[in-house]
Protein backbone atom coordinates (compact mmCIF):
# COMPACT_ATOMS: atom_id res chain seq x y z
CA UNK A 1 21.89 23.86 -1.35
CA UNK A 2 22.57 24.36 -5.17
CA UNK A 3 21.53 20.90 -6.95
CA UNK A 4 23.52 19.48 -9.36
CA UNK A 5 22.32 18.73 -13.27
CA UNK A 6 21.66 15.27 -12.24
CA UNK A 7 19.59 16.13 -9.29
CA UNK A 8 17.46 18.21 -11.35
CA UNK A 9 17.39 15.69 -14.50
CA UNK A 10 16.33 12.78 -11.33
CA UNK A 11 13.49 15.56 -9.46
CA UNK A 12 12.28 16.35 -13.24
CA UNK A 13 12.04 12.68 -14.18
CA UNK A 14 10.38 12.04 -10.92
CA UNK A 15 7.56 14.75 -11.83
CA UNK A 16 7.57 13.23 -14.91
CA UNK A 17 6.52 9.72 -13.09
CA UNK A 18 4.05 10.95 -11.16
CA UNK A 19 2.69 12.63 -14.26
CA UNK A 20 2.10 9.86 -15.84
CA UNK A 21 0.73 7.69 -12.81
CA UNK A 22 -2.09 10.29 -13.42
CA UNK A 23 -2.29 10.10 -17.51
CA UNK A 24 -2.86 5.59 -17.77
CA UNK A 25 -5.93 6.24 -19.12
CA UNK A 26 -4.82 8.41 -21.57
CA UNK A 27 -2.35 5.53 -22.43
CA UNK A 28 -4.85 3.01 -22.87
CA UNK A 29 -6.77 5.20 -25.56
CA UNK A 30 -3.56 5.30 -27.63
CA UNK A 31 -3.20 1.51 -27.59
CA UNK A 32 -7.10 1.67 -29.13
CA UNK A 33 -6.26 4.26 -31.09
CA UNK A 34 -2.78 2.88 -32.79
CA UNK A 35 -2.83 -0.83 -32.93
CA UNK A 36 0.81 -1.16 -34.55
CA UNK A 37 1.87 -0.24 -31.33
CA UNK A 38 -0.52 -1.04 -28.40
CA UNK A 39 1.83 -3.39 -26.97
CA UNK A 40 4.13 -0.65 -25.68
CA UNK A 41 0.87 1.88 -24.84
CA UNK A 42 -0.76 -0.95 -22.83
CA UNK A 43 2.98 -1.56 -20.66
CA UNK A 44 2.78 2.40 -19.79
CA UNK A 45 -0.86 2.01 -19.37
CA UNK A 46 0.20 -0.52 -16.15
CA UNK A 47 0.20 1.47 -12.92
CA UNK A 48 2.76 -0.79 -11.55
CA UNK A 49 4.96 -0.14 -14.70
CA UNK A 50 5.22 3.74 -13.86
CA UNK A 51 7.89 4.02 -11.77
CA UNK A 52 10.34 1.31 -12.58
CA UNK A 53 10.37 2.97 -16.48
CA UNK A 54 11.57 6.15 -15.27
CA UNK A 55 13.97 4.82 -12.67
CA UNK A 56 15.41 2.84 -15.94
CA UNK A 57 15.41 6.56 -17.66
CA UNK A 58 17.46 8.04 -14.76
CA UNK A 59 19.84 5.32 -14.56
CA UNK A 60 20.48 5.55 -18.07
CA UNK A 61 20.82 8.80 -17.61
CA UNK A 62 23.57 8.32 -14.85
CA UNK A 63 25.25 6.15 -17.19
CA UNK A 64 25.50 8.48 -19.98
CA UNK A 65 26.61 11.88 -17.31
CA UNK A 66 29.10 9.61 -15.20
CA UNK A 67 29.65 6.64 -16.93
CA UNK A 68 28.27 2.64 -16.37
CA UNK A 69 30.50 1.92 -12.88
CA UNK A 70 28.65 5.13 -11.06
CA UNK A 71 25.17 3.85 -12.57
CA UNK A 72 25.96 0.24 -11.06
CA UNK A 73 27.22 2.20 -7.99
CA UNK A 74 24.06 3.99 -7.52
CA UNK A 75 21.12 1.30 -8.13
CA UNK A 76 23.19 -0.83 -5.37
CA UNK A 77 23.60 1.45 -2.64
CA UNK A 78 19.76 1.63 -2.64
CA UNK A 79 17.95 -0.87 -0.06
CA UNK A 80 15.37 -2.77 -1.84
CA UNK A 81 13.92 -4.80 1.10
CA UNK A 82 10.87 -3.05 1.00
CA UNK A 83 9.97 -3.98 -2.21
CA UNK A 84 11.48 -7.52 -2.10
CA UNK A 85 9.25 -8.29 1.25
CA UNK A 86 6.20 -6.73 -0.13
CA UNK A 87 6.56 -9.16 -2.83
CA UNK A 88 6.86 -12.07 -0.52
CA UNK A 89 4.04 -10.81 2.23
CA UNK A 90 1.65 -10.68 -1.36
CA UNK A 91 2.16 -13.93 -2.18
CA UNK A 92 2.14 -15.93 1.26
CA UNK A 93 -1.02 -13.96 2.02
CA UNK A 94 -2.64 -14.08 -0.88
CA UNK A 95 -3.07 -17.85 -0.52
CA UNK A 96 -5.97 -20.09 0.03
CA UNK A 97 -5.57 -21.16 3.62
CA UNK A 98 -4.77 -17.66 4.74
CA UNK A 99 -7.76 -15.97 2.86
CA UNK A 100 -10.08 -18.54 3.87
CA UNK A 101 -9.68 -18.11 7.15
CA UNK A 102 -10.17 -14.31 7.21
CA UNK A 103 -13.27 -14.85 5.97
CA UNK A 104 -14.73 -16.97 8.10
CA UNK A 105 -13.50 -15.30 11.01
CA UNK A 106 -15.05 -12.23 9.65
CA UNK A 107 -18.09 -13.70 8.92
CA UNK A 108 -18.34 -15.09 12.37
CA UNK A 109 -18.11 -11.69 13.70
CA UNK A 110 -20.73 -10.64 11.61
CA UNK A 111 -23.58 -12.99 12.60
CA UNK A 112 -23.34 -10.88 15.67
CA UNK A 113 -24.04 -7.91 13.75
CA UNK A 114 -28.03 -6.72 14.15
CA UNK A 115 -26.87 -6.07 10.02
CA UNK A 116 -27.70 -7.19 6.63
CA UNK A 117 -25.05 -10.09 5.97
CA UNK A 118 -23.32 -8.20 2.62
CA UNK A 119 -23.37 -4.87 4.71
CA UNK A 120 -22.16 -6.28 8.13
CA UNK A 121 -19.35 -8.53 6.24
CA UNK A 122 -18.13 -5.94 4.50
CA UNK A 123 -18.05 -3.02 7.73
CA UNK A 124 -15.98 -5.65 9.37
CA UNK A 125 -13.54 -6.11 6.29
CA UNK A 126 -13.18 -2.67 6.43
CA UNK A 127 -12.50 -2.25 10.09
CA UNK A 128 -10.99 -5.49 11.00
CA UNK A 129 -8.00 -5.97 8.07
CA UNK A 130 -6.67 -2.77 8.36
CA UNK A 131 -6.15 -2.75 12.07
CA UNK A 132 -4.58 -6.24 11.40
CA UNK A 133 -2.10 -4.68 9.56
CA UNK A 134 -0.54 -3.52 12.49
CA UNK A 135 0.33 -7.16 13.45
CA UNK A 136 0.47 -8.85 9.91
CA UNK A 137 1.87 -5.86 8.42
CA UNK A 138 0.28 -3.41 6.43
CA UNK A 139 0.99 -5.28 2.50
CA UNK A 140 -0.28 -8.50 3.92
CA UNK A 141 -3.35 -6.70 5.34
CA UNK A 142 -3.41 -4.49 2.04
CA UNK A 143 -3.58 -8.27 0.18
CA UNK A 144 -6.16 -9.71 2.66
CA UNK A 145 -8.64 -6.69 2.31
CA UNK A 146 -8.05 -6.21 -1.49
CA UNK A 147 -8.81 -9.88 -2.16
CA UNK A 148 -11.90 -10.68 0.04
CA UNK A 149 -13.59 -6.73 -1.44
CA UNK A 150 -12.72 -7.60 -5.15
CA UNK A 151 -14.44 -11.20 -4.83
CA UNK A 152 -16.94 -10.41 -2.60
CA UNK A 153 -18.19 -6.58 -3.26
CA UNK A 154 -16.31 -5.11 -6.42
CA UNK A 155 -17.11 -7.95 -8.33
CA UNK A 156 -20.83 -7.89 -8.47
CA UNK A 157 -22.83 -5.61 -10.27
CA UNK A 158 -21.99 -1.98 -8.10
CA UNK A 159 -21.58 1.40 -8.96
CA UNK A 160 -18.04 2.67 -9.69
CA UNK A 161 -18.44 5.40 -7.16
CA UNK A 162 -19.04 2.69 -4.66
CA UNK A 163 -15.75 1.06 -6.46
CA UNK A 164 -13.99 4.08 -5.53
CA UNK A 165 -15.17 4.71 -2.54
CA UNK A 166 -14.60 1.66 -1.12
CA UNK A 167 -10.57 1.94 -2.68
CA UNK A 168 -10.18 5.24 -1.37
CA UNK A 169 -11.66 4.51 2.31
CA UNK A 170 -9.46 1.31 2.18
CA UNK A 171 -6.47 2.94 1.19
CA UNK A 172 -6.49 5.42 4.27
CA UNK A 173 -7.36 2.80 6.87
CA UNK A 174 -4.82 0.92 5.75
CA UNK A 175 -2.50 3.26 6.08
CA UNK A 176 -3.35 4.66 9.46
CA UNK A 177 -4.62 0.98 10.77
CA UNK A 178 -0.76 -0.32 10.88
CA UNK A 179 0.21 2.56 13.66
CA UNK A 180 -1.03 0.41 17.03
CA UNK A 181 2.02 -1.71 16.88
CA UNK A 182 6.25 0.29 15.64
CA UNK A 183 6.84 -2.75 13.06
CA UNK A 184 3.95 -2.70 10.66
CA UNK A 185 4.00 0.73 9.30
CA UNK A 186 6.20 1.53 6.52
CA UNK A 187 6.74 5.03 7.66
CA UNK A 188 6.63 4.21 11.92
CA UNK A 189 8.97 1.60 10.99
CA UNK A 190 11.66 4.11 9.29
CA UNK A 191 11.60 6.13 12.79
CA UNK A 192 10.76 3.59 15.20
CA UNK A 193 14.64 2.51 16.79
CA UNK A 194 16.09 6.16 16.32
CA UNK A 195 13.40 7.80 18.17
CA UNK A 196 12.68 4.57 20.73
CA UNK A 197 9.34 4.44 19.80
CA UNK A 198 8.31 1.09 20.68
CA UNK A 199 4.50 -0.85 20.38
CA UNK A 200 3.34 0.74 24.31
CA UNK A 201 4.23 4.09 22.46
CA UNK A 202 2.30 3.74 19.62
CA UNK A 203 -0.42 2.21 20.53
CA UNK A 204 -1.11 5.01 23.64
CA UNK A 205 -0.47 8.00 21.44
CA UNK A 206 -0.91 6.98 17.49
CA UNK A 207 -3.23 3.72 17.63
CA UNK A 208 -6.23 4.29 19.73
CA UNK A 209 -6.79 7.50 17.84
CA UNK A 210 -6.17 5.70 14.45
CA UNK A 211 -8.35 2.81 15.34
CA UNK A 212 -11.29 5.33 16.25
CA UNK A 213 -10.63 7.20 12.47
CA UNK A 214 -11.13 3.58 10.91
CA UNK A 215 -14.07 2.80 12.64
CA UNK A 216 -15.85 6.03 11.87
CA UNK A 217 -14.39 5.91 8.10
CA UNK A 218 -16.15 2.23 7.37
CA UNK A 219 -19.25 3.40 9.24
CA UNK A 220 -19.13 6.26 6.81
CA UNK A 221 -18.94 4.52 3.71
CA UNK A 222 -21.69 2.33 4.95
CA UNK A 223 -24.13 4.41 5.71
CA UNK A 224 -22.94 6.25 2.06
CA UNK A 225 -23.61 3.34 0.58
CA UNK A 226 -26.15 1.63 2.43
CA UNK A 227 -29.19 0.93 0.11
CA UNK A 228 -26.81 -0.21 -2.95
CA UNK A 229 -24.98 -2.98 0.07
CA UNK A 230 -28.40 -4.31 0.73
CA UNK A 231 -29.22 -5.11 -2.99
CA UNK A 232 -26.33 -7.62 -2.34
CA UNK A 233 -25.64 -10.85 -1.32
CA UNK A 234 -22.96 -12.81 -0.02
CA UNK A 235 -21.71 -14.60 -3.13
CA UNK A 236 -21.64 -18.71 -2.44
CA UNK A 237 -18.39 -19.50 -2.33
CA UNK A 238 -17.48 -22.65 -5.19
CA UNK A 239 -17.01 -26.32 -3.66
CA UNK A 240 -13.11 -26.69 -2.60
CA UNK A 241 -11.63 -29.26 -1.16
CA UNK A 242 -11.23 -28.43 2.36
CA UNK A 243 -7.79 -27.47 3.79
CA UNK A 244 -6.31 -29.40 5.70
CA UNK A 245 -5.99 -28.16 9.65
CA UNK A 246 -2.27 -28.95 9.26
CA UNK A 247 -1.03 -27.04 6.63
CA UNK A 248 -3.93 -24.23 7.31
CA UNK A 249 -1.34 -23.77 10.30
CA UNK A 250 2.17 -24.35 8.22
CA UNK A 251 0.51 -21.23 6.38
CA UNK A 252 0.42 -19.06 8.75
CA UNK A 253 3.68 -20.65 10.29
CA UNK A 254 5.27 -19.06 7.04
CA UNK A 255 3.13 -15.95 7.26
CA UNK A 256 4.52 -15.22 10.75
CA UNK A 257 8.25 -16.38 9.88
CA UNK A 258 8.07 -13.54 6.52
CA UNK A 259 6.80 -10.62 8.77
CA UNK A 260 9.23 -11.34 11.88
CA UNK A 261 12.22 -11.67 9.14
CA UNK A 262 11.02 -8.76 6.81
CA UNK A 263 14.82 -6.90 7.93
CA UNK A 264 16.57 -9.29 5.89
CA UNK A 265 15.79 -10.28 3.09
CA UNK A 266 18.06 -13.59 2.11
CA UNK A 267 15.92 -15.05 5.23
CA UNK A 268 12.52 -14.10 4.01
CA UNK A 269 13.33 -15.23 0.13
CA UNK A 270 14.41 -17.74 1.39
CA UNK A 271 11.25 -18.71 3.24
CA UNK A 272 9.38 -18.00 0.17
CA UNK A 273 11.02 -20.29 -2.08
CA UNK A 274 10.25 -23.02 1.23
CA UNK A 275 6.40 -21.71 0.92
CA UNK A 276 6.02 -22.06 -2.90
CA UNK A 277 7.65 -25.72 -2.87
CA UNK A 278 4.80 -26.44 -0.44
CA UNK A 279 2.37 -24.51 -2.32
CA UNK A 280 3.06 -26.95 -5.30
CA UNK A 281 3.36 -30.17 -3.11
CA UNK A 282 -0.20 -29.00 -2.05
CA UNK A 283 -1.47 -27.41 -5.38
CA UNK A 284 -5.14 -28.73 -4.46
CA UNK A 285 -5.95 -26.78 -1.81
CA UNK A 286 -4.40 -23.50 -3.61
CA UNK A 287 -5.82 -21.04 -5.81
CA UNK A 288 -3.77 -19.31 -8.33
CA UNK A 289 -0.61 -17.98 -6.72
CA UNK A 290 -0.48 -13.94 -7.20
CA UNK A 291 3.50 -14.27 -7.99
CA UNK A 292 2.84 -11.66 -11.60
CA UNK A 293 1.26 -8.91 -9.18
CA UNK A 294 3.01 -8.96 -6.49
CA UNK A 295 6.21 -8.92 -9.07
CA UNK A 296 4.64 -5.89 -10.66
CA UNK A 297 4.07 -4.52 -7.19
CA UNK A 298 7.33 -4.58 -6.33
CA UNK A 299 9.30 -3.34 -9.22
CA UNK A 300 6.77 -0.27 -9.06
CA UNK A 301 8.30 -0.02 -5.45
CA UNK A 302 12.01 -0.71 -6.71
CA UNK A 303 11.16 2.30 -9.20
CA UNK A 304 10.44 4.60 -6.35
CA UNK A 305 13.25 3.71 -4.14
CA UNK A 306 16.09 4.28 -7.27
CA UNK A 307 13.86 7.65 -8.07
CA UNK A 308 13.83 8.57 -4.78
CA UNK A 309 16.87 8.17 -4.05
CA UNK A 310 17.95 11.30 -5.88
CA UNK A 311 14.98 13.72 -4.45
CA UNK A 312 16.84 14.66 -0.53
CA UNK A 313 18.08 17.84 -1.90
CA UNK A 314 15.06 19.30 -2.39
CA UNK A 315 12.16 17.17 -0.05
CA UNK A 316 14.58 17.59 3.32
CA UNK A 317 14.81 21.81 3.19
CA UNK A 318 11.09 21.65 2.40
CA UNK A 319 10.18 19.47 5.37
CA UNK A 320 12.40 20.69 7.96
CA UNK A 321 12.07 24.59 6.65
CA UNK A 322 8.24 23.61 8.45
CA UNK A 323 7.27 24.45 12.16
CA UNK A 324 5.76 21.43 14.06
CA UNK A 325 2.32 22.66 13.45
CA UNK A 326 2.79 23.17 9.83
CA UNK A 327 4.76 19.85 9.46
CA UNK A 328 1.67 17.98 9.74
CA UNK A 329 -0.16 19.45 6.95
CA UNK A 330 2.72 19.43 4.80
CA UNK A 331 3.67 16.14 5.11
CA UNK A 332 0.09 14.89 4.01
CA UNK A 333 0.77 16.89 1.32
CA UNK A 334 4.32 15.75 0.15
CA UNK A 335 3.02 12.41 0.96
CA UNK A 336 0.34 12.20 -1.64
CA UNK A 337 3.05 13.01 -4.40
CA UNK A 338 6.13 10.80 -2.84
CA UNK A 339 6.30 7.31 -0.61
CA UNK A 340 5.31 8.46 2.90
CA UNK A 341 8.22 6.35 4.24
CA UNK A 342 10.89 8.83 2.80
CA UNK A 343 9.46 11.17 4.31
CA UNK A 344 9.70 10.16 7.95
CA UNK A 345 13.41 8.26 7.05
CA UNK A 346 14.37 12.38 6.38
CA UNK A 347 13.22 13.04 9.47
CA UNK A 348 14.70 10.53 11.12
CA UNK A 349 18.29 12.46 9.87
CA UNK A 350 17.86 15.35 11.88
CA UNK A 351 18.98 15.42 15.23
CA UNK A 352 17.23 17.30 18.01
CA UNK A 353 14.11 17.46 17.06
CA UNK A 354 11.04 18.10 18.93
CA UNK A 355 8.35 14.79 20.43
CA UNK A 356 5.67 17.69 18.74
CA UNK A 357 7.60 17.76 14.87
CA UNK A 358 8.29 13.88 15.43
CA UNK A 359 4.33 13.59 16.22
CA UNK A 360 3.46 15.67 13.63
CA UNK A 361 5.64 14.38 11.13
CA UNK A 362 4.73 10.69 11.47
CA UNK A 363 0.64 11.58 11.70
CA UNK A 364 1.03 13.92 8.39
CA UNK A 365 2.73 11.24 6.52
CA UNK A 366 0.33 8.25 7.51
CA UNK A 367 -2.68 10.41 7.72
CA UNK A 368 -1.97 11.24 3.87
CA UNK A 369 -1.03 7.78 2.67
CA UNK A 370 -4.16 6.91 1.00
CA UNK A 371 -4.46 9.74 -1.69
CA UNK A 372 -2.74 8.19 -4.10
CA UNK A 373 -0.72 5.52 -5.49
CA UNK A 374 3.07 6.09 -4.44
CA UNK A 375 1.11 7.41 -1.06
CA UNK A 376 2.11 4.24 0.73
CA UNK A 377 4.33 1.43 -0.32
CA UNK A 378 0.87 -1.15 0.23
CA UNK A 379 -0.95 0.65 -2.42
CA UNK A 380 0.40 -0.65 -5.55
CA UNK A 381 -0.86 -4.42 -4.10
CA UNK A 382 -4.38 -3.24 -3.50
CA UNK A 383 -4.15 -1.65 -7.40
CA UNK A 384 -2.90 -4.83 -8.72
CA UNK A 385 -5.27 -6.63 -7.22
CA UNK A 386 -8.28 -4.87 -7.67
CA UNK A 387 -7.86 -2.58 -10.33
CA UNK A 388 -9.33 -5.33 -12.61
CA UNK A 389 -12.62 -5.07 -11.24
CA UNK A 390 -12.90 -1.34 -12.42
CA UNK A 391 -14.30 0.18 -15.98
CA UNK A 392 -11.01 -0.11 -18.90
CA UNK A 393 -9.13 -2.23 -16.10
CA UNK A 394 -7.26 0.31 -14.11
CA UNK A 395 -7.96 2.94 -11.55
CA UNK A 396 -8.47 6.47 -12.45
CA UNK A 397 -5.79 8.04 -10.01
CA UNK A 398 -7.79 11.78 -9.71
CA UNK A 399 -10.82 9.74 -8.75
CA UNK A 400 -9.28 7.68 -6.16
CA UNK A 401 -7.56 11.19 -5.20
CA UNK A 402 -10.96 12.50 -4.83
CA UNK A 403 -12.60 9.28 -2.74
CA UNK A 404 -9.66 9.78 -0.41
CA UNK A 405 -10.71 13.37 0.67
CA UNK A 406 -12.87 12.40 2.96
CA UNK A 407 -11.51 9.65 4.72
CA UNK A 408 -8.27 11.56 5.18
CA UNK A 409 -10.38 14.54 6.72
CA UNK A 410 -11.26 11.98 9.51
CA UNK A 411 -7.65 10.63 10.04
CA UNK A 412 -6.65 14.12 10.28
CA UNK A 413 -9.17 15.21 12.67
CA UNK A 414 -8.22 12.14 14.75
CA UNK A 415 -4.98 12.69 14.70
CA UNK A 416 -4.63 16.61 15.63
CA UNK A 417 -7.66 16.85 18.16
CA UNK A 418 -8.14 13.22 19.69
């Protein structure tokens, strides 16, 4: 397939992005460096900023090749549910009620631990949220984990290879913890009613295996990290006003209502707009409401979908030119530099093609979905939300490349000889 000049200005633009996903630091400097114009460093310093400013660049680009109608034409024949639900997932989970209750059901569980309380809590956190993703879905479990680990762990005084650690190991059990159920995984959910894989499916041939890679991945990280977990302590959570039973339960009404509805998006906005009129009837018994990063979050994911729209000519003859056994090592690769959804959506194209590829395919692309940023559509939340709690405020992509390694080794292994 010969590309055309646009679908090399869109492929160059998306190198470009991912680029500069790695250089924020470098960004940040310049804002200390040239006051006059650290407003506009600081904006490309933001992570979630990345992608939507070069999806602007190739749009404006479309507009100056083909004019403003095929511009318009193009940013609305992309599907923006994805980002639109991950925004609404953030913000109903992200709540009071909802996080509260995590916690204490985590902490319960740890009591029965034979385990210092910091180290037992957080094992469980790191086990028990992800695999929840594949019933809550994997941004509201992202949320969940990213909140309770930055309060509770990342906010004391810690090492930043603990930081990192703990970001990179969450990041890939995240990613793999969504496969026991075919609606909770960005990229099982892509593939899930053209190949009739259904939750029996999954859980049988993807989830037992993925559940055993978590497990050993937190007790990893534990044992890692062991001595600096037992300098801590569980942090005494500040006098609130206890929730009320009632609405505890309307939370998690609206919780369940967002993930069954996340197909359509006019039903799950609309459910959101419900939520934050009871979120302000109630403003007592809420904390802030994350409604800046989970905006941020998903116009980084709006970003990828317009950039990615304009990559097939080049990411399908690459994927399918692969054998089945080769697929699954390429597509952890591929998926650490694009969304490991479009992968498996390209796959989902081709007719005829082997229950080995399919296998492969889908365990490449969740198996690699913690390595970076644009990895897995989830990410971005846990960035946004935690990213604060690291040195300069941001992550340092190449090191949470590099605290992935590991983790992904496991998944991997799990995955191909389980």
């Amino acid at each position: 397939m010969t590309p055309s000049t646009l679908e090399i200005i869109a492929a160059a633009l998306f190198a470009i992005a991912i680029i500069h996903t790695f250089s924020t630091k470098a960004f940040e400097r310049l804002a200390h460096k040239r006051p006059r114009h650290a407003g506009i460093f600081h904006l490309l310093a933001e992570v979630e900023i990345v992608f939507g400013f070069w999806a602007l660049v190739l749009v404006l680009a479309i507009m100056a090749m083909n004019g403003a109608r095929d511009a318009i034409e193009y940013v609305e024949s992309r599907n923006f549910t994805e980002p639109l639900f991950v925004f609404a997932v953030m913000v109903v989970a992200a709540t009071r009620p909802v996080l509260q209750t995590a916690m204490r059901v985590i902490e319960l569980a740890a009591r029965a631990l034979p385990l210092h309380g910091a180290l037992a809590f957080y094992l469980l956190t790191m086990i028990v949220v992800p695999l929840l993703g594949s019933f809550i879905t994997e941004p509201a479990a992202m949320t969940l984990a990213a909140l309770i680990l930055g309060g509770r762990y990342c906010g004391q005084q810690v090492t930043e290879r603990f930081k990192y650690a703990t970001l990179g190991v969450l990041f890939v059990n995240i990613s793999i913890g969504g496969t026991l159920t075919h609606f909770a995984a960005p990229p099982v959910l892509m593939v899930a009613d053209t190949w009739k894989w259904d939750t029996l499916f999954m859980l049988s041939t993807f989830g037992w295996k993925a559940a055993c890679a978590v497990i050993v991945n937190a007790v990893l990280v534990v044992v890692l990290f062991r001595g600096e977990l037992r300098t801590l302590d569980l942090p005494v959570e500040r006098e609130t006003a206890r929730v009320p039973l009632p609405l505890v339960i309307t939370h998690f009404v609206f919780l369940g209502l967002v993930v069954a509805t996340a197909h359509h998006p006019p039903v799950f906005i609309g459910l959101l707009l419900f939520f934050l009129g009871i979120a302000n009837a109630y403003e007592r018994h809420q904390d802030r409401l994350i409604l800046r990063e989970g905006l941020l979050v998903g116009f980084f994911l709006a970003g990828l979908v317009v950039l990615g729209g304009r990559q097939q000519w080049w990411l399908e003859p690459a994927l399918m030119s692969m054998g089945s056994d080769a697929v699954f090592l390429g597509a952890i690769g591929l998926t650490a530099f694009t969304d490991n959804a479009a992968l498996t959506y390209l796959g989902s194209l081709v007719p005829g093609l082997s229950d080995a590829f399919k296998y492969a395919l889908v365990a490449g692309a969740v198996t690699g979905g913690g390595l970076t940023v644009i990895a897995n559509a989830p990410n971005p939340a846990g960035i946004a939300i935690l990213q604060d709690r690291f040195d300069e405020g941001s992550v340092n992509p190449l090191l949470l490349f590099l605290a992935a390694i590991v983790p992904t080794i496991v998944a991997a292994l799990a995955f191909r000889y389980l």
